[in-house]
Protein backbone atom coordinates (compact mmCIF):
# COMPACT_ATOMS: atom_id res chain seq x y z
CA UNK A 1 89.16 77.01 55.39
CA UNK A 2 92.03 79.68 55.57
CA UNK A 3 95.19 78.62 53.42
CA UNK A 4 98.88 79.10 54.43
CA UNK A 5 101.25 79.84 51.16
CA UNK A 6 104.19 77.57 51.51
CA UNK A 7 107.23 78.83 49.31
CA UNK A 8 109.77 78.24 52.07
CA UNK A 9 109.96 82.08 53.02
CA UNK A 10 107.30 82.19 56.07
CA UNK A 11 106.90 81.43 59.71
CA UNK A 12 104.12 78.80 58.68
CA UNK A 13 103.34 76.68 61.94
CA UNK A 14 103.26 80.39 63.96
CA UNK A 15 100.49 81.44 61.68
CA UNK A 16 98.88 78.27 61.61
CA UNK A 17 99.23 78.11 65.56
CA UNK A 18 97.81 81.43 66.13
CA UNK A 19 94.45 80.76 63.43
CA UNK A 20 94.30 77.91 65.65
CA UNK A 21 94.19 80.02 68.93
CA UNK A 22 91.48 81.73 67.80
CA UNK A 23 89.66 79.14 66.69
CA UNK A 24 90.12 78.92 62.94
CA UNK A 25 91.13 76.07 60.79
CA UNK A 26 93.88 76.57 58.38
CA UNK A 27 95.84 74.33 56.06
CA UNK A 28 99.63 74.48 54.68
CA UNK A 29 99.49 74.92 51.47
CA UNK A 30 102.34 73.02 49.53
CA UNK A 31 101.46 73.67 45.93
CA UNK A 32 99.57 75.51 43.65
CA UNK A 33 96.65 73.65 43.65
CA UNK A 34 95.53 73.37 47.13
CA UNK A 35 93.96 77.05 46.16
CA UNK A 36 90.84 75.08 45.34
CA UNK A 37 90.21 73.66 48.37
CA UNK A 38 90.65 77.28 50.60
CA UNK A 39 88.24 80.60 51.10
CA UNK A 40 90.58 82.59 51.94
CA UNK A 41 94.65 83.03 51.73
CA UNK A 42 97.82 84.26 53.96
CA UNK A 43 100.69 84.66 52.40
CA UNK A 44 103.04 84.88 55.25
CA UNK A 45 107.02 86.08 54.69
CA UNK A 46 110.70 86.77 56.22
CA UNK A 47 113.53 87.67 54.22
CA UNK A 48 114.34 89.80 51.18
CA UNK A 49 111.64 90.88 48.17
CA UNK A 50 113.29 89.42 45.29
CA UNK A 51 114.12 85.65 47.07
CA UNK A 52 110.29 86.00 47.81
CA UNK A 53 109.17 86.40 44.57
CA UNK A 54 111.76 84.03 42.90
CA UNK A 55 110.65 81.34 45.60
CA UNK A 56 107.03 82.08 44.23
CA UNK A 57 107.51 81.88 40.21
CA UNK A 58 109.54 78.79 41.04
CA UNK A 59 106.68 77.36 43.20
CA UNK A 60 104.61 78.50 40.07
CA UNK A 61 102.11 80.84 42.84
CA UNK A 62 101.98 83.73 40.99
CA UNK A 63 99.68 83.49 38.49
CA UNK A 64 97.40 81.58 40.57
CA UNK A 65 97.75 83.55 43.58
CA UNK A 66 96.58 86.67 41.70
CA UNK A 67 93.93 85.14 39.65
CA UNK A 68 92.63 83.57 43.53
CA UNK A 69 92.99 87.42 45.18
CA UNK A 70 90.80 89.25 41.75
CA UNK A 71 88.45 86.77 42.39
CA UNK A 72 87.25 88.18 45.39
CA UNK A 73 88.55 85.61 48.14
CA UNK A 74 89.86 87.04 51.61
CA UNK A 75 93.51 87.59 50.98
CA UNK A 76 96.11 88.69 53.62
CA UNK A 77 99.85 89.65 53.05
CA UNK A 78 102.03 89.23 56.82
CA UNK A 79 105.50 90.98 56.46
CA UNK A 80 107.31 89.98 53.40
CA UNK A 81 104.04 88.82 52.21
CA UNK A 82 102.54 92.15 52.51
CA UNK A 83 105.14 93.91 50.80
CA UNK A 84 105.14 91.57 47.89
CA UNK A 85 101.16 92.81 47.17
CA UNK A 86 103.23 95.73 45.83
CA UNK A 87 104.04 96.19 42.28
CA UNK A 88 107.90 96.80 42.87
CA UNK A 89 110.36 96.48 45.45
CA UNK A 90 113.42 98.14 45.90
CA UNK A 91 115.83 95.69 48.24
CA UNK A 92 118.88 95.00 46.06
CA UNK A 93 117.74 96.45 42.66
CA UNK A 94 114.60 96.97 41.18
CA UNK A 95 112.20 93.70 41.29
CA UNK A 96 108.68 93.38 40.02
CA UNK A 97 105.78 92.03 42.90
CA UNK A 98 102.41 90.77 42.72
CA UNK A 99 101.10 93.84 41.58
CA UNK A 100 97.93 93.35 43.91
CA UNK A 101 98.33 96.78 45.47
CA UNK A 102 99.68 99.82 43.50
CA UNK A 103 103.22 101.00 44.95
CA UNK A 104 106.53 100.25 45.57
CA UNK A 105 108.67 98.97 48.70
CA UNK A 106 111.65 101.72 49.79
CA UNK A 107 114.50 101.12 52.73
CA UNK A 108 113.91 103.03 55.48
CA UNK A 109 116.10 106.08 55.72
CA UNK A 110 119.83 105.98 56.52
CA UNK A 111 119.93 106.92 60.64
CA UNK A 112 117.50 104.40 61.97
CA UNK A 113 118.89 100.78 62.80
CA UNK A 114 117.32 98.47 60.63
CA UNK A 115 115.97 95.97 60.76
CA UNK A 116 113.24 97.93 62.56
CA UNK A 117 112.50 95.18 65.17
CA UNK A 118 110.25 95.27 68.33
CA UNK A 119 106.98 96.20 69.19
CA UNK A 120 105.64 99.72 67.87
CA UNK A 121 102.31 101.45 68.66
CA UNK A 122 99.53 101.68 65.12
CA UNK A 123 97.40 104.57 64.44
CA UNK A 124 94.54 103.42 62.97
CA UNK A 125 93.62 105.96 60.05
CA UNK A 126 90.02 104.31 58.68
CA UNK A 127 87.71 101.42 59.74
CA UNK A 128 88.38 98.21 57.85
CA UNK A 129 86.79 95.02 58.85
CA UNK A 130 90.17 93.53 59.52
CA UNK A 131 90.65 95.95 62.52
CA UNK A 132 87.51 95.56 64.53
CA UNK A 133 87.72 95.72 68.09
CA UNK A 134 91.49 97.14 67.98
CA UNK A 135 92.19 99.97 70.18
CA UNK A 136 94.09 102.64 68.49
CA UNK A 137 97.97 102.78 69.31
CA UNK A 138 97.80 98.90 70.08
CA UNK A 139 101.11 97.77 69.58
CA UNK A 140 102.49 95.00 67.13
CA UNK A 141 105.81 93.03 66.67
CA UNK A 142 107.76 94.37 63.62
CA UNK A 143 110.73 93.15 61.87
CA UNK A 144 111.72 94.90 58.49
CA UNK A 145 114.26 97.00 56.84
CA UNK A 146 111.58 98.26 54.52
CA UNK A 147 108.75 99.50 54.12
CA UNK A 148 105.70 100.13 51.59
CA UNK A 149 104.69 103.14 50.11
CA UNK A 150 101.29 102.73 48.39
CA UNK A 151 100.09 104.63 45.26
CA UNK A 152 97.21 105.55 46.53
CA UNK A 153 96.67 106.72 50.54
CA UNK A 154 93.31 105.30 50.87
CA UNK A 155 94.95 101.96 50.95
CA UNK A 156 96.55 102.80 53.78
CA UNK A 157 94.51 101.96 57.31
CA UNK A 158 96.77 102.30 59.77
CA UNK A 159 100.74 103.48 60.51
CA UNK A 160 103.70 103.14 62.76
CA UNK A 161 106.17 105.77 62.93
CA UNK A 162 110.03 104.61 63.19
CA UNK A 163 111.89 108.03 62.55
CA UNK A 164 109.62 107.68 59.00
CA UNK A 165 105.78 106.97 59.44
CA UNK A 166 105.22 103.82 57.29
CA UNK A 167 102.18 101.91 56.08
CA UNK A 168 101.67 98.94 59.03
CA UNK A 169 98.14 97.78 57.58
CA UNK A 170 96.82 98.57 54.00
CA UNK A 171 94.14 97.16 52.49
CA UNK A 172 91.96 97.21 49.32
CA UNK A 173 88.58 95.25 48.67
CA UNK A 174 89.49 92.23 49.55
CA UNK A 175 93.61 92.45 49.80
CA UNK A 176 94.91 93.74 52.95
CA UNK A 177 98.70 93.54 54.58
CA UNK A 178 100.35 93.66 57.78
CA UNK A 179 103.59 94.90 58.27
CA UNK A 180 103.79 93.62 61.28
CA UNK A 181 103.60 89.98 62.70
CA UNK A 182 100.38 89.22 64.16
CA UNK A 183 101.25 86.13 64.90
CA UNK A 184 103.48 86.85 67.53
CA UNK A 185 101.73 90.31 68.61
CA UNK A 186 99.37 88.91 71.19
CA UNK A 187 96.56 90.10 72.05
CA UNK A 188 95.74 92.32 68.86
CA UNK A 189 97.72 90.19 66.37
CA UNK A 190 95.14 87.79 66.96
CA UNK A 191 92.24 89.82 67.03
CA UNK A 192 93.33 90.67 63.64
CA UNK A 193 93.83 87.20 62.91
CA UNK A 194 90.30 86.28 64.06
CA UNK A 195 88.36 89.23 62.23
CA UNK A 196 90.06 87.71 58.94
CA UNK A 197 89.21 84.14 59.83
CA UNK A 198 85.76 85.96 60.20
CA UNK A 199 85.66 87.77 56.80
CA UNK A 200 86.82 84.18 55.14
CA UNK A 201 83.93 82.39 56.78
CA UNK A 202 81.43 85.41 55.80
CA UNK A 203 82.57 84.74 51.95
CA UNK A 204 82.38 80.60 52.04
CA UNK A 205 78.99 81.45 53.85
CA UNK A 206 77.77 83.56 51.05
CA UNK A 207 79.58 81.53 47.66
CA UNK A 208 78.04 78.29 49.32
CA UNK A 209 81.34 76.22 50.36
């Protein structure tokens, strides 16, 4: 069972419509506790970093939601989500993340409209589980006016370039993030979706759930 983080700042039925598509059963998550009954986690997101993470401490997710990614379970950031995996974001003043993935989150540089919105083409930089079957330079539905810039580059599996080449998929372990939608970037998005829904049902396979 996948489950869908509900702290008011996500396209939730999109997600849960697309898992759905491709044959996946996902819950809605409403509160803190529904953790227990999930393998694996999207934390989906649209709006600004520090409403995000003030929705979550007020939905008391934080704690749990990193104690639920460190313990191994599939967990995957969309958008806002992703950028929250972070450990600071820089949209209206300094604000601490999740501190999942080691980084920050930057605004794109002055001369590009932002939001960055539309499809872009991803090159694929390393094989991740969460990519199989995706051609390179598939294309993806972004929306974002910024972007994450990860500690460490090996955390970085794929890119889109908009004047700046950003991070459009990182992952590490089990934690990976999509800048894009995937939801609504049919057919790839949900190849993406499906080779997580995968990855989940591998780990309730092997844990016995």
């Amino acid at each position: 069972m996948i489950g869908i983080v509900d702290y008011g700042r996500g396209n939730l039925r999109s997600v849960e419509k697309a898992l759905e598509k491709v044959s996946f059963e996902a819950m809605i998550m409403t509160a803190p506790q529904d953790l227990q009954n999930v393998d694996g986690v999207i934390l989906p997101g649209v709006g600004a970093f520090a409403d995000a993470m003030n929705a979550l401490k007020r939905g008391e997710w934080i704690e749990p939601i990193i104690e639920f990614a460190r313990s191994g379970r599939p967990f995957l950031g969309i958008c806002l989500g992703m950028q929250v995996l972070f450990e600071v974001g820089e949209e209206h003043g300094e604000h601490a993340g999740l501190g999942l993935l080691s980084g920050r989150v930057i605004k794109f540089p002055t001369g590009r409209k932002v939001p960055h919105m539309g499809w872009n083409s991803v090159s694929l930089l390393q094989p991740s589980r969460l990519v199989e079957g995706i051609p390179n330079e598939s294309f993806f539905y972004f929306v974002h006016s910024y972007y994450a810039l990860p500690e460490n580059s090996k955390d970085i599996l794929g890119t889109s370039d908009y004047g700046v080449v950003f991070p459009a998929i990182v992952g590490k372990d089990n934690v990976w993030g999509a800048q894009f939608h995937p939801e609504k970037s049919s057919p790839w998005g949900l190849q993406l979706l499906s080779n997580f829904g995968r990855l989940v049902n591998e780990y309730a396979a092997l844990s016995g759930n």
